[in-house]
C-alpha atoms as a PDB file:
ATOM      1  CA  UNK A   1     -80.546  71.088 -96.715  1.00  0.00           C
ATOM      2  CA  UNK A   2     -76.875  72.239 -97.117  1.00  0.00           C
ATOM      3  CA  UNK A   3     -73.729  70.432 -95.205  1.00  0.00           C
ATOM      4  CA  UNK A   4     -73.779  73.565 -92.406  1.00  0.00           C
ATOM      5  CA  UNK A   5     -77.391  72.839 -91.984  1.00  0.00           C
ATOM      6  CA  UNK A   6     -76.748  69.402 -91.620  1.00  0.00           C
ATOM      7  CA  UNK A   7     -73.790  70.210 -89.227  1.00  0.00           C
ATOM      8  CA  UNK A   8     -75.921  71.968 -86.877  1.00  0.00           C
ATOM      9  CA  UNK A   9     -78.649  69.857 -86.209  1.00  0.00           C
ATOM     10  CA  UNK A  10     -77.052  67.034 -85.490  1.00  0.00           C
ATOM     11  CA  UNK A  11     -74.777  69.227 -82.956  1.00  0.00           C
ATOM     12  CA  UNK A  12     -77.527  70.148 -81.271  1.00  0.00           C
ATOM     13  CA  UNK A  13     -78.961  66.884 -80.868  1.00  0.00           C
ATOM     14  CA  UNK A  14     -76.020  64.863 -80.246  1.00  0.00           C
ATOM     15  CA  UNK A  15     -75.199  67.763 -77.495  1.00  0.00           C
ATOM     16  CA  UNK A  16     -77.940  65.919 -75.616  1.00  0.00           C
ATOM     17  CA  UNK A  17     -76.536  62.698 -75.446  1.00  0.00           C
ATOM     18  CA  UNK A  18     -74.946  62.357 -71.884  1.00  0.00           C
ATOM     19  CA  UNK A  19     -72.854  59.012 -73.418  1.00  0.00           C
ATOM     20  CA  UNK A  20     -71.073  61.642 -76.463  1.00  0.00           C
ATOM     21  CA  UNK A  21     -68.291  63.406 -74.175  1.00  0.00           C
ATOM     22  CA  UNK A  22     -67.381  65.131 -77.296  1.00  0.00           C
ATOM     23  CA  UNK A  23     -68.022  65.737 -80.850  1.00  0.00           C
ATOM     24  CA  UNK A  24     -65.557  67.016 -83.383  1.00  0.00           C
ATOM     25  CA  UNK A  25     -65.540  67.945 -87.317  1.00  0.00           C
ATOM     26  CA  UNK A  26     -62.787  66.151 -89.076  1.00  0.00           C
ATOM     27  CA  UNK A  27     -61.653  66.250 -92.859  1.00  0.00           C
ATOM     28  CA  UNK A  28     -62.123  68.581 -94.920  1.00  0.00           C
ATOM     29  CA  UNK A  29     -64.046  70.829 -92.508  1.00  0.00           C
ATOM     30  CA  UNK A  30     -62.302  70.806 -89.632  1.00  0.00           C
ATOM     31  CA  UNK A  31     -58.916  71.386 -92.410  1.00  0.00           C
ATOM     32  CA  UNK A  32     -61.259  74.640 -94.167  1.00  0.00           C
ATOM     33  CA  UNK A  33     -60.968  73.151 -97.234  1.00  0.00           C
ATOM     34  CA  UNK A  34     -64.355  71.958 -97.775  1.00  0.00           C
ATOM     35  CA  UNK A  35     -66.899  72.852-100.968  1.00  0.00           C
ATOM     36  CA  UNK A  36     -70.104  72.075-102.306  1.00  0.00           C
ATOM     37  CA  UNK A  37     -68.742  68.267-102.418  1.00  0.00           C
ATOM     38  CA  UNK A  38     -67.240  67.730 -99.435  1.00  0.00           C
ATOM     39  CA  UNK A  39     -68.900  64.948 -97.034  1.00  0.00           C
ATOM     40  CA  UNK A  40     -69.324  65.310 -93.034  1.00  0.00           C
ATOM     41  CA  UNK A  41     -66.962  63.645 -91.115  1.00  0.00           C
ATOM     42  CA  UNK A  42     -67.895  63.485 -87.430  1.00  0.00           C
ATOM     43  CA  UNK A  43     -65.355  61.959 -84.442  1.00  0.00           C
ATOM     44  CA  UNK A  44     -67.777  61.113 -81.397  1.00  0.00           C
ATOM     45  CA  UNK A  45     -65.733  60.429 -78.363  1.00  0.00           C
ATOM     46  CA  UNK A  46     -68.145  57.998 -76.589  1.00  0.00           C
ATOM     47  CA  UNK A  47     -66.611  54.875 -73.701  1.00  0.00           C
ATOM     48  CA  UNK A  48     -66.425  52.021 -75.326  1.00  0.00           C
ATOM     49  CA  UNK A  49     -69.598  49.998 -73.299  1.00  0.00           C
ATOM     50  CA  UNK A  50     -71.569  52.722 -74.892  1.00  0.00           C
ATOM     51  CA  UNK A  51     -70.597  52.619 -78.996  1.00  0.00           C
ATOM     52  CA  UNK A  52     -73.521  50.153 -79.664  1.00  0.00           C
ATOM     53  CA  UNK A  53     -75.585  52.486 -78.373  1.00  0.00           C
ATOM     54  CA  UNK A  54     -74.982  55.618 -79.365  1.00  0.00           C
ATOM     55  CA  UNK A  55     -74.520  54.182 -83.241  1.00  0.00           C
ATOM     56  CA  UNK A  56     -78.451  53.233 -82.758  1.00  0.00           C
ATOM     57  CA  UNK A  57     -78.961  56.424 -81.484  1.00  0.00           C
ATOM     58  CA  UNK A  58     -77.016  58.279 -83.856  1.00  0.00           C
ATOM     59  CA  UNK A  59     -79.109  56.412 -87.284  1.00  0.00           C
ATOM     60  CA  UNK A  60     -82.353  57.945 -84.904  1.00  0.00           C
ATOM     61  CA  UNK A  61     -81.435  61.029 -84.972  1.00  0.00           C
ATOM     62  CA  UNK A  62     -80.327  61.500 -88.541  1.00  0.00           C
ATOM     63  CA  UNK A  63     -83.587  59.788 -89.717  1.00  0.00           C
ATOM     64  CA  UNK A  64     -85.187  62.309 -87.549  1.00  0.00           C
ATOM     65  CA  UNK A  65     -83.586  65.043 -89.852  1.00  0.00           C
ATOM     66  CA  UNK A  66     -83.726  64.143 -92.845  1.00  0.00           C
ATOM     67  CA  UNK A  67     -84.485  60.913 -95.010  1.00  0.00           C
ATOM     68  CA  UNK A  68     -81.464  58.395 -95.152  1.00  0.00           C
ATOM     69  CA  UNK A  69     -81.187  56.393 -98.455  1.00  0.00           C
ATOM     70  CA  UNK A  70     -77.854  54.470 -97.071  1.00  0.00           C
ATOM     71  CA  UNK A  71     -76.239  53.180 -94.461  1.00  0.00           C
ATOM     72  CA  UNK A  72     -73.445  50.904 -93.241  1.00  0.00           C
ATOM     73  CA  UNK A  73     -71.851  50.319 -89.853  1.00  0.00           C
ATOM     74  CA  UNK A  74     -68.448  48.498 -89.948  1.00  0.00           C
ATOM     75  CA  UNK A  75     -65.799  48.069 -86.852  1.00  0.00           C
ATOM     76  CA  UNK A  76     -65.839  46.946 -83.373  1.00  0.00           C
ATOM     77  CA  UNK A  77     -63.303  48.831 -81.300  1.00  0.00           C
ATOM     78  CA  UNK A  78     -63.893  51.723 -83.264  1.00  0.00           C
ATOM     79  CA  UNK A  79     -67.492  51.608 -85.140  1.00  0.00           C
ATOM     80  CA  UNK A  80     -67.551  54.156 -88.549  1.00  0.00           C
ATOM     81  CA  UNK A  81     -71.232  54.868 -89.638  1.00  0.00           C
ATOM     82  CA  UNK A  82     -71.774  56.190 -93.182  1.00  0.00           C
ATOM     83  CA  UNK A  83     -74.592  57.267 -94.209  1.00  0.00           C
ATOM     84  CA  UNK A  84     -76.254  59.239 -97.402  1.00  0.00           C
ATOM     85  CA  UNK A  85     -79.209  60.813 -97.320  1.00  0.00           C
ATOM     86  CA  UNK A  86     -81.555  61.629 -99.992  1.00  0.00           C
ATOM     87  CA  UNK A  87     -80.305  64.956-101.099  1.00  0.00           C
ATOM     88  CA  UNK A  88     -77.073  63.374-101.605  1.00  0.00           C
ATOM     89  CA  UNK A  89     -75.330  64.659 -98.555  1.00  0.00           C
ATOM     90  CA  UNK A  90     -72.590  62.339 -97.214  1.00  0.00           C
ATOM     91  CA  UNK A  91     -72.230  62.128 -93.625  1.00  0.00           C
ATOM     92  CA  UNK A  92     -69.910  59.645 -91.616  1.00  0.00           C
ATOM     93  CA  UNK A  93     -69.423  59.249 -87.768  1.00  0.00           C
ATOM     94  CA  UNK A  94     -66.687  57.636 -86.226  1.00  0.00           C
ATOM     95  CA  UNK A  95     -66.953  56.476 -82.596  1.00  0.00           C
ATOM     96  CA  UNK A  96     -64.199  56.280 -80.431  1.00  0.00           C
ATOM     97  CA  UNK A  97     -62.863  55.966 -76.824  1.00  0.00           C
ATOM     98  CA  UNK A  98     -61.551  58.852 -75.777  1.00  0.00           C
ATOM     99  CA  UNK A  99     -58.071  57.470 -75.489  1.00  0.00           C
ATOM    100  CA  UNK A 100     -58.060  56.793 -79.033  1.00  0.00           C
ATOM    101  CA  UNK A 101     -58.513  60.599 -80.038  1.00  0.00           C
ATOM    102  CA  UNK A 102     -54.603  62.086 -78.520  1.00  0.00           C
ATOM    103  CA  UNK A 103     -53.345  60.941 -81.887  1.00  0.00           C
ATOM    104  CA  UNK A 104     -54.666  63.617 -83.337  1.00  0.00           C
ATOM    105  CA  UNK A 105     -54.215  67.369 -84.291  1.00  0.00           C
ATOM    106  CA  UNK A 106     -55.783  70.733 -83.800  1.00  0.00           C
ATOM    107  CA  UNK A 107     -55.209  71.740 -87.501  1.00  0.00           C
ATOM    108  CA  UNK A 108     -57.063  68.164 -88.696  1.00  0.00           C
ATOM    109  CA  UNK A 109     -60.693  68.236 -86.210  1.00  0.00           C
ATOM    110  CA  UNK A 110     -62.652  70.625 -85.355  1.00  0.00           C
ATOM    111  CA  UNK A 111     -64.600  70.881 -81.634  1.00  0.00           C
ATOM    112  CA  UNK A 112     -68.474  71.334 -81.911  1.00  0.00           C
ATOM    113  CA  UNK A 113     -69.251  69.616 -78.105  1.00  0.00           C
ATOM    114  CA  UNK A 114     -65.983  69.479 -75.967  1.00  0.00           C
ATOM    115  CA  UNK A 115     -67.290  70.271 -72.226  1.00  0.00           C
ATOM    116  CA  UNK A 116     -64.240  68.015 -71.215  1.00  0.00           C
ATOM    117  CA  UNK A 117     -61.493  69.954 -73.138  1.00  0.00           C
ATOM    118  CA  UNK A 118     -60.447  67.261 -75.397  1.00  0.00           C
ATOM    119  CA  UNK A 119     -58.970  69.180 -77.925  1.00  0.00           C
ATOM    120  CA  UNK A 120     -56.943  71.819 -75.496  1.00  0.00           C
ATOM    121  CA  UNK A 121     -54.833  68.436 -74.983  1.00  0.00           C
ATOM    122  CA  UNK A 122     -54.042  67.919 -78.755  1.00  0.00           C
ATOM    123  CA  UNK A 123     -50.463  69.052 -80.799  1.00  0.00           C
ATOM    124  CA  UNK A 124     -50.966  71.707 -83.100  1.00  0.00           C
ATOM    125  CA  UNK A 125     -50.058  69.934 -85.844  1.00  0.00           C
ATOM    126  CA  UNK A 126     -48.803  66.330 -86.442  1.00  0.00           C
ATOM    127  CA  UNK A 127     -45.014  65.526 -87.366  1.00  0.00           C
ATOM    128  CA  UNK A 128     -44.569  64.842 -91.128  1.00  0.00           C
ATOM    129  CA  UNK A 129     -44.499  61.176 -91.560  1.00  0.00           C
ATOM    130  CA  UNK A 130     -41.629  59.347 -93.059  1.00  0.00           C
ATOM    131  CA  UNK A 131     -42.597  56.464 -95.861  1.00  0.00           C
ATOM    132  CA  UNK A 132     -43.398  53.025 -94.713  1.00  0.00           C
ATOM    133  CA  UNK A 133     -40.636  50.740 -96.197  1.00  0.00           C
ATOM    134  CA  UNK A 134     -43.443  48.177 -96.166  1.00  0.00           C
ATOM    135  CA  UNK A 135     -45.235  49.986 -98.066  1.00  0.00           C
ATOM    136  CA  UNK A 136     -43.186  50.838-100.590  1.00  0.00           C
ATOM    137  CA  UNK A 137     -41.308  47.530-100.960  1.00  0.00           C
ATOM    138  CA  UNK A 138     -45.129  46.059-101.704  1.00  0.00           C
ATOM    139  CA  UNK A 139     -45.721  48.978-103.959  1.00  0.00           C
ATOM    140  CA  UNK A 140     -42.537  47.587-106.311  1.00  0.00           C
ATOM    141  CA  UNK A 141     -43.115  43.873-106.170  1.00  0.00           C
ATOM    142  CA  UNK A 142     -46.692  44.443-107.024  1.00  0.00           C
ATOM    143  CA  UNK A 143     -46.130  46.664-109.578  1.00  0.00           C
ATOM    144  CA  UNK A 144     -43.822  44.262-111.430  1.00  0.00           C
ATOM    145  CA  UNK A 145     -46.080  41.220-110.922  1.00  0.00           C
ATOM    146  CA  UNK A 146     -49.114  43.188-112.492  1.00  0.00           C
ATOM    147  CA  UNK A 147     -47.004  44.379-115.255  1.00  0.00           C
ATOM    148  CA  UNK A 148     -45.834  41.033-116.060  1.00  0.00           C
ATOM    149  CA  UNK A 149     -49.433  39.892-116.585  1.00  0.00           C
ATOM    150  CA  UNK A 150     -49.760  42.043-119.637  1.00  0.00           C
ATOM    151  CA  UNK A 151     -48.408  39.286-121.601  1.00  0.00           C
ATOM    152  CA  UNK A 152     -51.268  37.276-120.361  1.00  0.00           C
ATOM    153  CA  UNK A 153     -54.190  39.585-121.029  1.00  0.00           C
ATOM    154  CA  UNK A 154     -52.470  40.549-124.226  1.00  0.00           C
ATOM    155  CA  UNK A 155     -51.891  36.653-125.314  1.00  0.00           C
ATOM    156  CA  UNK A 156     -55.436  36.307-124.947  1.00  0.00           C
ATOM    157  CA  UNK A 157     -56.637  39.509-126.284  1.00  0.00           C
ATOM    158  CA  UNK A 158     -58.411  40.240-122.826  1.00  0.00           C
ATOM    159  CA  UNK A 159     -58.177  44.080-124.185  1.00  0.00           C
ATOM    160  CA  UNK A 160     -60.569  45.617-121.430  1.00  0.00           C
ATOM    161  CA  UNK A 161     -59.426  43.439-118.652  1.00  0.00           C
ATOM    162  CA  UNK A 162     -55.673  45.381-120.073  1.00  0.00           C
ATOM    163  CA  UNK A 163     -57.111  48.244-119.422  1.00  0.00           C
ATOM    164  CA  UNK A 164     -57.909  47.855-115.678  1.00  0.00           C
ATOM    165  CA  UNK A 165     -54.586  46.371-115.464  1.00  0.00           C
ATOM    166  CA  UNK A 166     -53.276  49.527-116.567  1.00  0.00           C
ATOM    167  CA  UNK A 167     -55.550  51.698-114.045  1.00  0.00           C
ATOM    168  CA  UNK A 168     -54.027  49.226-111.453  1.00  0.00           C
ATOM    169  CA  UNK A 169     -50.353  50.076-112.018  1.00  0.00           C
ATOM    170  CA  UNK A 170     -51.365  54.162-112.035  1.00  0.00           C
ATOM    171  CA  UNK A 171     -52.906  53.723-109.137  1.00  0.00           C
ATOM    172  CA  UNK A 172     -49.639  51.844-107.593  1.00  0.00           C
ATOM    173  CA  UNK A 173     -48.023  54.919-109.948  1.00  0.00           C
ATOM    174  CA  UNK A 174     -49.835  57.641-107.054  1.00  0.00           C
ATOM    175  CA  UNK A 175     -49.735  55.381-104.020  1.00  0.00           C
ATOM    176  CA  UNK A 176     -46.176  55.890-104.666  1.00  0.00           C
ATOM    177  CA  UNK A 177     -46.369  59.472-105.058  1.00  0.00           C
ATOM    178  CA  UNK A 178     -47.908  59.466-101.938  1.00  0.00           C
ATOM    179  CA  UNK A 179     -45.041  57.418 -99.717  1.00  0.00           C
ATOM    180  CA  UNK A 180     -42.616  59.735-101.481  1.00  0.00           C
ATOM    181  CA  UNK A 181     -44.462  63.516 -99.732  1.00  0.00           C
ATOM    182  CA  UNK A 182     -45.548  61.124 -97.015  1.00  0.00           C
ATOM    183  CA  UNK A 183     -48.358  63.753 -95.684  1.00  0.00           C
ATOM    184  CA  UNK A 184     -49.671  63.576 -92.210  1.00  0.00           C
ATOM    185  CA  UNK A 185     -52.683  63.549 -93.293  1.00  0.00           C
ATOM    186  CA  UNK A 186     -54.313  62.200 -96.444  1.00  0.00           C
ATOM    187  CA  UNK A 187     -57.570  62.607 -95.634  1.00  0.00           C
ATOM    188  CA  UNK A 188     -60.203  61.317 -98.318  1.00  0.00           C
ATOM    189  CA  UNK A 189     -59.564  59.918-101.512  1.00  0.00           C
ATOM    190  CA  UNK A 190     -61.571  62.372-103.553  1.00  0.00           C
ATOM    191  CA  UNK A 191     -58.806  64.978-103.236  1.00  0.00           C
ATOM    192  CA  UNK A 192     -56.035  63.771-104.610  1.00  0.00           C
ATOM    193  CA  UNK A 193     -54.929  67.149-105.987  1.00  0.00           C
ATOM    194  CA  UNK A 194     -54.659  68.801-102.847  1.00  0.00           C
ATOM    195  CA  UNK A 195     -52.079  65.946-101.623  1.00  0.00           C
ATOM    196  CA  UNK A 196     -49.695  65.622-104.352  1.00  0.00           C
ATOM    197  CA  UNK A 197     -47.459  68.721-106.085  1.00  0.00           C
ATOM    198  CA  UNK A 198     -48.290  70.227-109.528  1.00  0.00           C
ATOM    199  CA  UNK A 199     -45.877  68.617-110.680  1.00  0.00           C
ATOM    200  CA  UNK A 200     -46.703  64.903-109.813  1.00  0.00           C
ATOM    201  CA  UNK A 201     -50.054  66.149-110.933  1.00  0.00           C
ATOM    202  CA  UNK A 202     -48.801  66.513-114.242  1.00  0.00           C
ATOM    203  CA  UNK A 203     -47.140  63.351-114.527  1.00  0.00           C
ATOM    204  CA  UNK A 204     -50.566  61.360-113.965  1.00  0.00           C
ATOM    205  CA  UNK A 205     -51.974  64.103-116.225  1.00  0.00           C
ATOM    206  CA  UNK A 206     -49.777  63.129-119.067  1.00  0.00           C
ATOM    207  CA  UNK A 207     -49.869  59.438-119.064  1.00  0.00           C
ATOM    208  CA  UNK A 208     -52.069  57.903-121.768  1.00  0.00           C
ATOM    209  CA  UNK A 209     -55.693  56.565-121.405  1.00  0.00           C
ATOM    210  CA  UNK A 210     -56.144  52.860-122.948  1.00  0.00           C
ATOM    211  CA  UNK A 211     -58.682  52.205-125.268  1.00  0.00           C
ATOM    212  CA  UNK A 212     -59.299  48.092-125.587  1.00  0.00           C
ATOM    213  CA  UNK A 213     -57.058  47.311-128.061  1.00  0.00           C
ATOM    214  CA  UNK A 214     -53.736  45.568-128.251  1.00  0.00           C
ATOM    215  CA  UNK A 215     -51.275  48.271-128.827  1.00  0.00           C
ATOM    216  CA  UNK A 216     -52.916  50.675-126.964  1.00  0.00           C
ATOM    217  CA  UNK A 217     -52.886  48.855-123.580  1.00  0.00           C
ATOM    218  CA  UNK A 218     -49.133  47.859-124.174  1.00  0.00           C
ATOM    219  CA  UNK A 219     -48.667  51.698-124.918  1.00  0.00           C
ATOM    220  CA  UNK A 220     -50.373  52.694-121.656  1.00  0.00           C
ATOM    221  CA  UNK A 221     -48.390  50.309-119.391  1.00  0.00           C
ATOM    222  CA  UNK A 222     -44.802  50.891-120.631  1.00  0.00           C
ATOM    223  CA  UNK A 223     -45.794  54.554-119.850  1.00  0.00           C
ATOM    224  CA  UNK A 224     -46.547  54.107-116.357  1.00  0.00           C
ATOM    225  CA  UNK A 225     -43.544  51.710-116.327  1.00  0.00           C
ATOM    226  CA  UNK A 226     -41.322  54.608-117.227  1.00  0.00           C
ATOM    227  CA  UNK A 227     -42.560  56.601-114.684  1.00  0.00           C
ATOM    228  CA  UNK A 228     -43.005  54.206-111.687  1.00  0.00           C
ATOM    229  CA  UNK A 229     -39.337  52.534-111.899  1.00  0.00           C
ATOM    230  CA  UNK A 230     -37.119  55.569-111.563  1.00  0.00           C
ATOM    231  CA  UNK A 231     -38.996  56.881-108.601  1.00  0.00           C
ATOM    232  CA  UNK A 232     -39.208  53.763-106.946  1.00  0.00           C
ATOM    233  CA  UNK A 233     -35.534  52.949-107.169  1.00  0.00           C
ATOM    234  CA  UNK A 234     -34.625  56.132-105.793  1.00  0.00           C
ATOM    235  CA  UNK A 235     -36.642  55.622-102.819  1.00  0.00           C
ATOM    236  CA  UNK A 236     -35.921  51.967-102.218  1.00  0.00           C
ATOM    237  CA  UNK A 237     -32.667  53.451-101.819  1.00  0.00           C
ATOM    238  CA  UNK A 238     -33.141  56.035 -99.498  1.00  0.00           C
ATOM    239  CA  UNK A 239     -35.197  53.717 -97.484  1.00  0.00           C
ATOM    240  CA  UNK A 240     -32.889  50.668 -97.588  1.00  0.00           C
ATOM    241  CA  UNK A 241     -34.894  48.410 -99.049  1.00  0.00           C
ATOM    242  CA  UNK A 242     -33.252  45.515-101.129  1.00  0.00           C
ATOM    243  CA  UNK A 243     -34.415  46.029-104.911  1.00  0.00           C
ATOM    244  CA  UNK A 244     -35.767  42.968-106.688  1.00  0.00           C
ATOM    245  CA  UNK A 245     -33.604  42.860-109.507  1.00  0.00           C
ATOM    246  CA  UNK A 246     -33.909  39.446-110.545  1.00  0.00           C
ATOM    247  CA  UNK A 247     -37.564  39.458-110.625  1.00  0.00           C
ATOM    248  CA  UNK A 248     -37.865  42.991-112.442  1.00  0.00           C
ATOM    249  CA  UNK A 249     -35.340  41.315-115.200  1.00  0.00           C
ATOM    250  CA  UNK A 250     -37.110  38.730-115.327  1.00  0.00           C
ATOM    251  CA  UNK A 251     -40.611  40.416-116.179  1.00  0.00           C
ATOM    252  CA  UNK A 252     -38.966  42.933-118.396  1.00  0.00           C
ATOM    253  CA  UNK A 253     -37.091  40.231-120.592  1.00  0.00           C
ATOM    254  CA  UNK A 254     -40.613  38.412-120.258  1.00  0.00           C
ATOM    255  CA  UNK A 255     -42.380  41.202-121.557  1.00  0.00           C
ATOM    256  CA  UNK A 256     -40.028  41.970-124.452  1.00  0.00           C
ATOM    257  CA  UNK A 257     -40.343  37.640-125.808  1.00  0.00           C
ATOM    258  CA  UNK A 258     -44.371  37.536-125.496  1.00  0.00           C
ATOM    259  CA  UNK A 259     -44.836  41.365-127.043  1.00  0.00           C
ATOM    260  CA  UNK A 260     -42.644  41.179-129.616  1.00  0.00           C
ATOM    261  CA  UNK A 261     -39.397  43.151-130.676  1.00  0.00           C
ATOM    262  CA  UNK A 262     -41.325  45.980-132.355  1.00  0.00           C
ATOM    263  CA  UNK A 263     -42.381  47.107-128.762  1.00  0.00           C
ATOM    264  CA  UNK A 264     -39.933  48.905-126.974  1.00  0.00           C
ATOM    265  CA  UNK A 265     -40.014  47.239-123.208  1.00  0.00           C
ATOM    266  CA  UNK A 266     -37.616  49.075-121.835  1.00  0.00           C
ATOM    267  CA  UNK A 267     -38.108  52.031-118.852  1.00  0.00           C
END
C-alpha cells in the first residue's frame, strides 16, 4: 500500500462520518513537496463534544485498512493521533474545532471532504513571521550554559556524554537559523533542508563531528561557538534584546582556566 492509496481510503471512509465536517491534507502533501518518505498528515474538523469519538472511530477504520503496529493519542482541546502501520507508512490525524482551523492557509492544507467550504474562507498564504524574542533570548542563555558545562564533562572525561553536548549546541546552532528566516511554516522536522538556505546548509555541513575523546569534543564545541555567537548578537540586536555579557564572559574566561591555554576559547 502506497501513501495515495492510503490517502484514499481513509477519504472515503471518513466521508461517512456525519461528526467529520471536513477533512484536509496538511504538510508535505497539501505543500506538493512530498516523496517516497513523507508521512500523512490529516486535519479533521470535528465539534469538540465529538473528538473522543471520532479518535475511536478513526483507530477503527485504519485497522480496518491495514494492520497498525503503533499508536499514540495525546491532547485534549485538540487530540493528534499517530499512528504507523506495518508497511511503515506514517499517518497522523489532528482533530480540531472548526474555529481552530482560520489560522491557516490555502498553500499549507489541502481539502479532501469540505461540503461546508472551509477552506474558501482561508488566506492564500500566511504573513512571514517575525522571530520570537523569547525565543531567541532562550536560544543564547542556553547556549552559553551548555557550553560552559564542557569543562565539566571534560574534567571528568565524560567523552560521549561531550559529544551529545555538542549535538545540543548545533541543534540550538539551527533553531537559531530558524528564528533568523522565521518561515511561516516549518512543517516537520525531517526536512530541514527545505527550510533553511544553501548557505546555512553549509555552515551545519562544515562543522566537525566529535568522536569521544578529549580534544575532539573541545574542537567540536568551539566550532559551533564560532558560529552561534556572531549570529546571535546580530539578532539580539535587531530584536532588542539585552545581551548577557557578563554571563558569556564569564563562561568563556571559565572555559579558557579548566581547558587549558593551548586551546584557543575564543569565538
Amino acid at each position: 500500500m502506497t501513501q495515495d492509496d492510503l490517502i484514499q481510503r481513509v477519504t472515503g471512509d471518513v466521508a461517512k462520518l456525519p461528526q467529520v465536517r471536513a477533512l484536509f491534507l496538511g504538510g508535505s502533501y497539501a505543500r506538493g513537496s512530498a516523496d517516497a518518505y513523507s508521512d500523512i498528515d490529516l486535519i479533521a474538523l470535528v465539534d469538540a463534544d465529538h473528538h473522543a469519538e471520532i479518535a475511536a472511530r478513526w483507530r477503527l477504520i485504519l485497522e480496518n485498512i491495514t494492520r497498525v503496529v503503533f499508536w499514540n493519542e495525546q491532547g485534549r482541546d485538540a487530540v493528534l493521533l499517530n499512528a504507523i502501520t506495518y508497511e511503515w507508512l506514517r499517518c497522523d490525524m489532528l482533530i480540531i474545532a472548526p474555529p481552530a482551523f482560520a489560522s491557516r492557509a490555502k498553500n499549507l492544507v489541502r481539502p479532501l471532504v469540505d461540503p461546508e467550504g472551509f477552506f474558501d474562507r482561508l488566506p492564500p498564504a500566511l504573513d512571514r513571521k517575525a522571530p520570537d524574542a523569547g525565543r531567541v533570548a532562550y536560544l543564547i542563555n542556553e547556549f552559553i550554559r551548555v557550553l560552559g558545562l564542557l569543562s565539566v564533562v571534560v574534567g571528568r572525561a565524560e567523552y560521549l556524554v561531550a559529544v551529545t553536548g555538542a549535538g545540543h549546541l548545533r541543534e540550538h546552532l539551527t533553531n537559531l537559523m530558524l528564528e533568523e528566516i522565521s518561515p511561516p511554516d516549518r512543517g516537520g522536522a525531517l526536512h530541514l533542508s527545505r527550510l533553511l538556505p544553501a548557505r546555512h546548509m553549509d555552515v551545519l555541513h562544515a562543522l566537525p563531528f566529535p568522536t569521544p575523546e578529549r580534544a575532539s569534543v573541545i574542537e567540536a564545541h568551539i566550532a559551533v561557538a564560532r558560529q552561534f555567537f556572531p549570529r546571535a548578537r546580530a539578532l539580539a540586536s535587531n530584536l532588542g534584546i539585552v545581551w548577557p555579557e557578563e554571563f558569556e564572559t564569564a563562561t568563556r574566561d571559565h572555559l579558557q582556566r579548566a581547558l587549558g591555554d593551548q586551546n584557543d576559547i575564543s569565538w
